[in-house]
Protein backbone atom coordinates (compact mmCIF):
# COMPACT_ATOMS: atom_id res chain seq x y z
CA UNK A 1 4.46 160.59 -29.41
CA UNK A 2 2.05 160.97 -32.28
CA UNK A 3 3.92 160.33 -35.89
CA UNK A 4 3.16 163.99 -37.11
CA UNK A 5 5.52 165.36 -33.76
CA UNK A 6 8.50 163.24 -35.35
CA UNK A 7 8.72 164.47 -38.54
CA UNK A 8 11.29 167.08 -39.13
CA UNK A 9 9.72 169.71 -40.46
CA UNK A 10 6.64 169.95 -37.81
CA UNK A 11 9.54 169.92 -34.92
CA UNK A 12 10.84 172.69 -37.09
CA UNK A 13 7.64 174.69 -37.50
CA UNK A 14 6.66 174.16 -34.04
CA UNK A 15 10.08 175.70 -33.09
CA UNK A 16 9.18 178.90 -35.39
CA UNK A 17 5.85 179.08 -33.39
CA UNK A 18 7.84 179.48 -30.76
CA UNK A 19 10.76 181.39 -31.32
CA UNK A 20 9.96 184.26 -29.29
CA UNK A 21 13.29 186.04 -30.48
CA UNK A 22 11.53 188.00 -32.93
CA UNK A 23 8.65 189.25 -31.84
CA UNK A 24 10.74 192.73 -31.25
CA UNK A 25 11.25 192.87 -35.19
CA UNK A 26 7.44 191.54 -35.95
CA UNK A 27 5.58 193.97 -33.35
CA UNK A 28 7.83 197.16 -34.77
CA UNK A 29 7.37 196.06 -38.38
CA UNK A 30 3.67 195.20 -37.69
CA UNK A 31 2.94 198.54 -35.57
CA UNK A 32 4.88 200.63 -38.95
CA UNK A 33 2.22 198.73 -41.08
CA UNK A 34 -0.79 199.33 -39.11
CA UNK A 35 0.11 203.37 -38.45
CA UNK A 36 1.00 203.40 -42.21
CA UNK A 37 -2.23 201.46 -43.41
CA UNK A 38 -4.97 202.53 -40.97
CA UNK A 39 -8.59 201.61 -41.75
CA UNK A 40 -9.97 203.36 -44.63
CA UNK A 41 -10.19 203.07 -48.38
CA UNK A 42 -6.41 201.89 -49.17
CA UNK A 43 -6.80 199.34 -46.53
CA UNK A 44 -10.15 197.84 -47.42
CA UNK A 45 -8.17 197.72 -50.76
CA UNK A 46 -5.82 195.94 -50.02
CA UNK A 47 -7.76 193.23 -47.69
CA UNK A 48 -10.44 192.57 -50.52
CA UNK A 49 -13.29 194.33 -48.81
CA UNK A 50 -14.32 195.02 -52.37
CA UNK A 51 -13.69 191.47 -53.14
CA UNK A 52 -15.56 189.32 -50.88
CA UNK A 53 -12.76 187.42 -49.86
CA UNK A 54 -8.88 188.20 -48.59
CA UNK A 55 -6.93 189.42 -51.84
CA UNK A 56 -3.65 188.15 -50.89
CA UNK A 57 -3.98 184.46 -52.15
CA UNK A 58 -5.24 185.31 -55.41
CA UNK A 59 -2.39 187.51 -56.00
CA UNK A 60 0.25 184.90 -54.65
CA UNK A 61 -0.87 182.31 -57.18
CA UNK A 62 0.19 185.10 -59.64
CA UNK A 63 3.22 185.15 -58.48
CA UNK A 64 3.66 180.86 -58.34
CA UNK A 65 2.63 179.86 -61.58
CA UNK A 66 4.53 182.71 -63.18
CA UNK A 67 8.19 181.95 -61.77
CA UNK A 68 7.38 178.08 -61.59
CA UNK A 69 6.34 177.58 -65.24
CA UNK A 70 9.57 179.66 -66.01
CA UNK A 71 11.53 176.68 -63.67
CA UNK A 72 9.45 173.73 -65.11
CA UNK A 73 10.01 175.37 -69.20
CA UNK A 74 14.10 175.30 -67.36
CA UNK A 75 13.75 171.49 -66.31
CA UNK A 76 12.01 170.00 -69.16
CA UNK A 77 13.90 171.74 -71.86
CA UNK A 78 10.44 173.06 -74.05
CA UNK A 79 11.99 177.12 -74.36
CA UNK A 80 15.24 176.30 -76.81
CA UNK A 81 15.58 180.00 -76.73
CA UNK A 82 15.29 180.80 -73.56
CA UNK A 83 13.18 184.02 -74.27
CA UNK A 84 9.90 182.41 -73.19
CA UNK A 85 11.14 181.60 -69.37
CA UNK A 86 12.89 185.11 -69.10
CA UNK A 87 9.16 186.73 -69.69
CA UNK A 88 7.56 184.49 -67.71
CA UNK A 89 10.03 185.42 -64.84
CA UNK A 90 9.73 189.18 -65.69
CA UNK A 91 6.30 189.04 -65.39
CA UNK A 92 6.40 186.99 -61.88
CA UNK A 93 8.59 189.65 -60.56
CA UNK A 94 6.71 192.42 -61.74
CA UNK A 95 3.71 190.44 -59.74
CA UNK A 96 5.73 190.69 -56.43
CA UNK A 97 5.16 194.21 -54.99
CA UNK A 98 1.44 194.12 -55.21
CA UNK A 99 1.48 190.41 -53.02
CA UNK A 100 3.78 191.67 -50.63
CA UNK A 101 1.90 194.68 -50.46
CA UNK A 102 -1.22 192.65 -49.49
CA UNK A 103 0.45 190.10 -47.76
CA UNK A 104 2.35 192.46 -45.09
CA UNK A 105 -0.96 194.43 -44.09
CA UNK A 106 -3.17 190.88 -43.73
CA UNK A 107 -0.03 189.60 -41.63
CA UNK A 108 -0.29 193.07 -39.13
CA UNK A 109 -3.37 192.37 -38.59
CA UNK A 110 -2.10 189.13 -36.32
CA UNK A 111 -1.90 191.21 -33.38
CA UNK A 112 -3.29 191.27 -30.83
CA UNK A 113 -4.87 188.01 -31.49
CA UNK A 114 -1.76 185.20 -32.25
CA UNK A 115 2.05 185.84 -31.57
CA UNK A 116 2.81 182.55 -33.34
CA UNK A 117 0.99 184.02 -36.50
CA UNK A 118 3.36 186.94 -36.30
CA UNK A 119 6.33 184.51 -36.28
CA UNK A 120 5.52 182.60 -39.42
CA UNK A 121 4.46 185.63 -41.12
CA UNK A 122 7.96 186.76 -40.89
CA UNK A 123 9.33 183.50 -42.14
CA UNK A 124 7.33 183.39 -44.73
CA UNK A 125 8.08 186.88 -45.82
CA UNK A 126 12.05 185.81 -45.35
CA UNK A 127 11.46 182.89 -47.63
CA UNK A 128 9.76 184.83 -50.12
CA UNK A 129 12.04 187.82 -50.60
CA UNK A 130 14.98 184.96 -50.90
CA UNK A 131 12.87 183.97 -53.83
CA UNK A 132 12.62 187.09 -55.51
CA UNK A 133 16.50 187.78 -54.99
CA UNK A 134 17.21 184.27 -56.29
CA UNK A 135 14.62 184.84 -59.37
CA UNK A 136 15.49 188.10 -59.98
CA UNK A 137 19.49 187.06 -60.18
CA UNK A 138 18.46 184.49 -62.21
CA UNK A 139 16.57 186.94 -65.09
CA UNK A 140 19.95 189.04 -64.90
CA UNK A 141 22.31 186.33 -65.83
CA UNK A 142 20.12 184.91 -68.35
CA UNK A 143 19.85 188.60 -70.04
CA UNK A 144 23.80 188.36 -69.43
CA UNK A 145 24.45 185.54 -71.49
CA UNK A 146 24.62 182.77 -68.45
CA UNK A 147 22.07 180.79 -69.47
CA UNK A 148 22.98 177.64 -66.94
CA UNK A 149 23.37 179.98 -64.25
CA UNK A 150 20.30 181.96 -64.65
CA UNK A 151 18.97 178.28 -64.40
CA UNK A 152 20.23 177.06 -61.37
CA UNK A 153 19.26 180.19 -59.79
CA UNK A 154 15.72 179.92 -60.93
CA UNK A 155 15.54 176.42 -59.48
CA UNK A 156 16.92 177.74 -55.72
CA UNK A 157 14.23 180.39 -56.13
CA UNK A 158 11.74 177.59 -57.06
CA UNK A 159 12.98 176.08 -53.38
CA UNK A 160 12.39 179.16 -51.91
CA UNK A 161 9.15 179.82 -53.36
CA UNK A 162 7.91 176.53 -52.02
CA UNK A 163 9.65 177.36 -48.69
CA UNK A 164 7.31 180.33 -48.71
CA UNK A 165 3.96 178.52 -49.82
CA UNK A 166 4.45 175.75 -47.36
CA UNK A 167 4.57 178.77 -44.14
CA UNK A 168 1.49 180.25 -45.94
CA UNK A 169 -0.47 177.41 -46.05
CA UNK A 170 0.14 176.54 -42.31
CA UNK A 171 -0.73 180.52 -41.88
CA UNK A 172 -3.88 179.99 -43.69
CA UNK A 173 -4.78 176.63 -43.26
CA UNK A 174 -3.37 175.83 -39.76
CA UNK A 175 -3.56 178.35 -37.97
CA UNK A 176 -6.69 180.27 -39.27
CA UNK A 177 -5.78 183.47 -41.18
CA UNK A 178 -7.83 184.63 -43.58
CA UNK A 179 -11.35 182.38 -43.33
CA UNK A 180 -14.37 184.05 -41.96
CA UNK A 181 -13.94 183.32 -38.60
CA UNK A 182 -17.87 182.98 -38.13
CA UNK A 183 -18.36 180.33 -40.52
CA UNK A 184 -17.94 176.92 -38.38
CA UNK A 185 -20.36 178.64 -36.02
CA UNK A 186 -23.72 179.94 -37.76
CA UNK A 187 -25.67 180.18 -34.32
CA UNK A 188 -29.57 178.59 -34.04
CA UNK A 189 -32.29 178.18 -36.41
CA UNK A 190 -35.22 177.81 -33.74
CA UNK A 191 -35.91 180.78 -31.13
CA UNK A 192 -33.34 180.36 -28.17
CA UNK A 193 -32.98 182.52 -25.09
CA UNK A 194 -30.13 185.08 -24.83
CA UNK A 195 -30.08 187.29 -21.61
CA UNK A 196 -33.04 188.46 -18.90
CA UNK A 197 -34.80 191.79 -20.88
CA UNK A 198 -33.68 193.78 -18.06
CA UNK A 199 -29.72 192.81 -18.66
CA UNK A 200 -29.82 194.97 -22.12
CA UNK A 201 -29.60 198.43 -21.35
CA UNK A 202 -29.85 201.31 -24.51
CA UNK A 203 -26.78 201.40 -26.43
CA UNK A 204 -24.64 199.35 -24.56
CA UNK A 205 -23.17 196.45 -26.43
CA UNK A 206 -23.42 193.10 -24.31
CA UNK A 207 -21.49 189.79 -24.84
CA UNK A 208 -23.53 186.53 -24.46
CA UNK A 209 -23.77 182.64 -26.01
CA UNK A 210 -26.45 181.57 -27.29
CA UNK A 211 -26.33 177.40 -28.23
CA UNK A 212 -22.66 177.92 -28.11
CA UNK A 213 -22.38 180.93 -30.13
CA UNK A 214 -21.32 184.23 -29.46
CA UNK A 215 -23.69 186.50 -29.71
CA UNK A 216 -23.42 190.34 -29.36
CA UNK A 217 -27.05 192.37 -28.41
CA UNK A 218 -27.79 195.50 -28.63
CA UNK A 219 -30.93 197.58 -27.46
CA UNK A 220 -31.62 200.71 -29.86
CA UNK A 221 -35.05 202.40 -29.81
CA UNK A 222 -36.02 200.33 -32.61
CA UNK A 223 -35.80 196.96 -30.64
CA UNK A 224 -32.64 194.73 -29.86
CA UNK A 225 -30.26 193.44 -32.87
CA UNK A 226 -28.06 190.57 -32.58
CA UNK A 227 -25.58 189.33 -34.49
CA UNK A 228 -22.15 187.68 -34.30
CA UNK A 229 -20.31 188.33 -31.58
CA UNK A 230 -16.73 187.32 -33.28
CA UNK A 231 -15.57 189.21 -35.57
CA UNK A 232 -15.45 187.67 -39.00
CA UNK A 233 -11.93 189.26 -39.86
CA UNK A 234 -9.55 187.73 -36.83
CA UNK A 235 -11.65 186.89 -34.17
CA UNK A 236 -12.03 189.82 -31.34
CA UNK A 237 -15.19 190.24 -29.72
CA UNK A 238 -17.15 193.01 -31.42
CA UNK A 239 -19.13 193.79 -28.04
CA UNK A 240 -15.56 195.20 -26.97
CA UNK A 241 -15.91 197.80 -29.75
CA UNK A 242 -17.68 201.14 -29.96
CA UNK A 243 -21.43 201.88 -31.26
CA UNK A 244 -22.07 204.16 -33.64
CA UNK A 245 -26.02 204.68 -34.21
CA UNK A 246 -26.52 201.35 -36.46
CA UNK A 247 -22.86 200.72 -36.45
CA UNK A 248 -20.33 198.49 -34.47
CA UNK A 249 -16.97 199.26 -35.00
CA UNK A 250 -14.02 196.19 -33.66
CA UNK A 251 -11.95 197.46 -31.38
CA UNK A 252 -8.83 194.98 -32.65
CA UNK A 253 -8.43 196.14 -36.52
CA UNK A 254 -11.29 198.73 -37.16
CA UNK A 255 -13.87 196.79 -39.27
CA UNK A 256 -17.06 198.49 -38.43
CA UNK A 257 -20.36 196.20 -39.44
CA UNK A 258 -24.23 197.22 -39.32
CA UNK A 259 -25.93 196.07 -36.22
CA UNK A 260 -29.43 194.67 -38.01
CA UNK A 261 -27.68 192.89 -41.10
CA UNK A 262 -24.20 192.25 -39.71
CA UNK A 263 -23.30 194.13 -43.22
CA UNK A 264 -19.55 195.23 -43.60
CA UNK A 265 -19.56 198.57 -43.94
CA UNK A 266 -15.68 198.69 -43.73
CA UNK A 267 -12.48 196.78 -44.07
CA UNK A 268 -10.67 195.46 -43.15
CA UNK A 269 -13.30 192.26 -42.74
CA UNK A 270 -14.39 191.30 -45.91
CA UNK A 271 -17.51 188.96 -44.60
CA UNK A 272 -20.64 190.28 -42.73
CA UNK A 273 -21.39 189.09 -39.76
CA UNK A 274 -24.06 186.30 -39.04
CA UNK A 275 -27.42 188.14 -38.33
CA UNK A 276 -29.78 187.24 -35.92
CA UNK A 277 -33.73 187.72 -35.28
CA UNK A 278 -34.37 189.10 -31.81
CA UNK A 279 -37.52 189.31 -30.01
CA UNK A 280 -38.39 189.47 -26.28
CA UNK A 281 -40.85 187.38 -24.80
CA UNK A 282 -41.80 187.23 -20.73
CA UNK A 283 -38.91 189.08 -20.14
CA UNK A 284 -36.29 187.04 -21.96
CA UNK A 285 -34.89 188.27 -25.04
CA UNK A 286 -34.77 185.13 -27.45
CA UNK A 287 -32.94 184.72 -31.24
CA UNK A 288 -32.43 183.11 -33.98
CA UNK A 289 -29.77 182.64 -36.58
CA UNK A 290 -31.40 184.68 -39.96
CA UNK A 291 -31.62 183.57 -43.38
CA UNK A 292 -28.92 184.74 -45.51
């Protein structure tokens, strides 16, 4: 058995992957999220449309350094007064509704594409809101006068907090969500062949791969576009979506991207898709990965 199966708290996490018991929680809370947040200018908001990147992570490091300096100021003994760790907690706290806020609409968007992501999302969100109740207990019995208290509360949050981080990293880093899901996966420089001309017929989206790239063409009476068939938000296959003139909207979360630059045009992606030359030559139709 490889050494990273032993270890404790992979047999753990592996277990949470797995815990099937509550998906019924995670698909109601998720659907609430996704009817509440549809696609549109709140949601592109929150994902970091706007931004270029997912929002969420910035905002969570808010959150970190705010309630962990208050722990380390605790630990080391440099705030004699105590007044500097209470503000730095107030401030955390006060950091907290806009992160969960981001948080819990990037974590609907797991379905339909990973019920383990759904699992740790909730975990992580458990951990989390222990941390805020622990940290926010602590600020009220420091303002009280329980100064030792408040500090042994603040250091259980701190546990909490990492709790949290450690289940967002493995979101993140593990198990893929937020990266551009195109970007291990550029496609060809040099002129390849797609599909036969006649497969491509006017307006109807078609699926191929291309050097071992998804592709998705597309035949408009200006010629045939191509660009990345997976969707740079969470995956799904944007030749499962619907056409819109120049526009391909996902069928999975709603980002809609322009079929001759791959352009976002809405959230909530917030990277354009890989574009591709086309051309058609004896009856193939042949592409090529485009210059940024």
């Amino acid at each position: 058995m490889p050494e990273t199966e032993r270890r404790p708290h992979v047999r753990a996490l592996q277990a949470l992957e797995n815990a099937d018991a509550l998906d019924g929680a995670g698909k109601a809370i998720g659907k609430s999220v996704r009817n509440g947040i549809g696609p549109g200018a709140l949601k592109d908001a929150l994902s970091g449309t706007w931004l270029g990147h997912a929002l969420h992570p910035l905002l969570t490091d808010l959150v970190i350094s705010f309630l962990v300096s208050a722990t380390v100021l605790d630990v080391i003994g440099g705030d004699r007064d105590g007044k500097a760790a209470e503000r730095l907690i107030a401030v955390g706290l006060a950091s907290y509704p806009p992160t969960v806020l981001t948080g819990t609409s990037d974590w609907a968007d797991s379905e339909p594409v990973d019920p383990h992501v759904r699992r740790v999302g909730l975990a992580h969100a458990a951990a989390n809101t222990a941390a805020l109740g622990l940290y926010s207990a602590s600020l009220m019995s420091r303002r009280g006068g329980h100064t030792a208290r408040g500090k042994a509360l603040g250091l259980a949050g701190s546990g909490a907090l990492a709790a949290g981080g450690y289940l967002g990293a493995h979101m993140a880093f593990a198990q893929g969500v937020g990266p551009n899901q195109t970007t291990y996966d550029p496609g060809p420089t040099d002129w390849t062949d797609a599909a036969d001309s006649g497969e491509l017929a006017i307006g109807a989206p078609k699926a191929v791969v291309v050097a071992d790239t998804p592709v998705m063409l597309l035949r408009h009476g200006d010629g045939v576009h191509a660009i990345h068939d997976r969707c740079s938000h969470r995956g799904c296959s944007l030749s499962d979506g619907t056409v819109d003139g120049e526009v391909v909207e996902c069928a999975c979360h709603g980002s809609r991207f322009r079929v001759d630059d791959g352009s976002v045009q809405r959230g909530p992606a917030t990277q354009a898709q890989p574009s591709f030359e086309a051309r058609e030559s004896d009856g193939r139709i042949q592409v090529r990965r485009r210059a940024p």
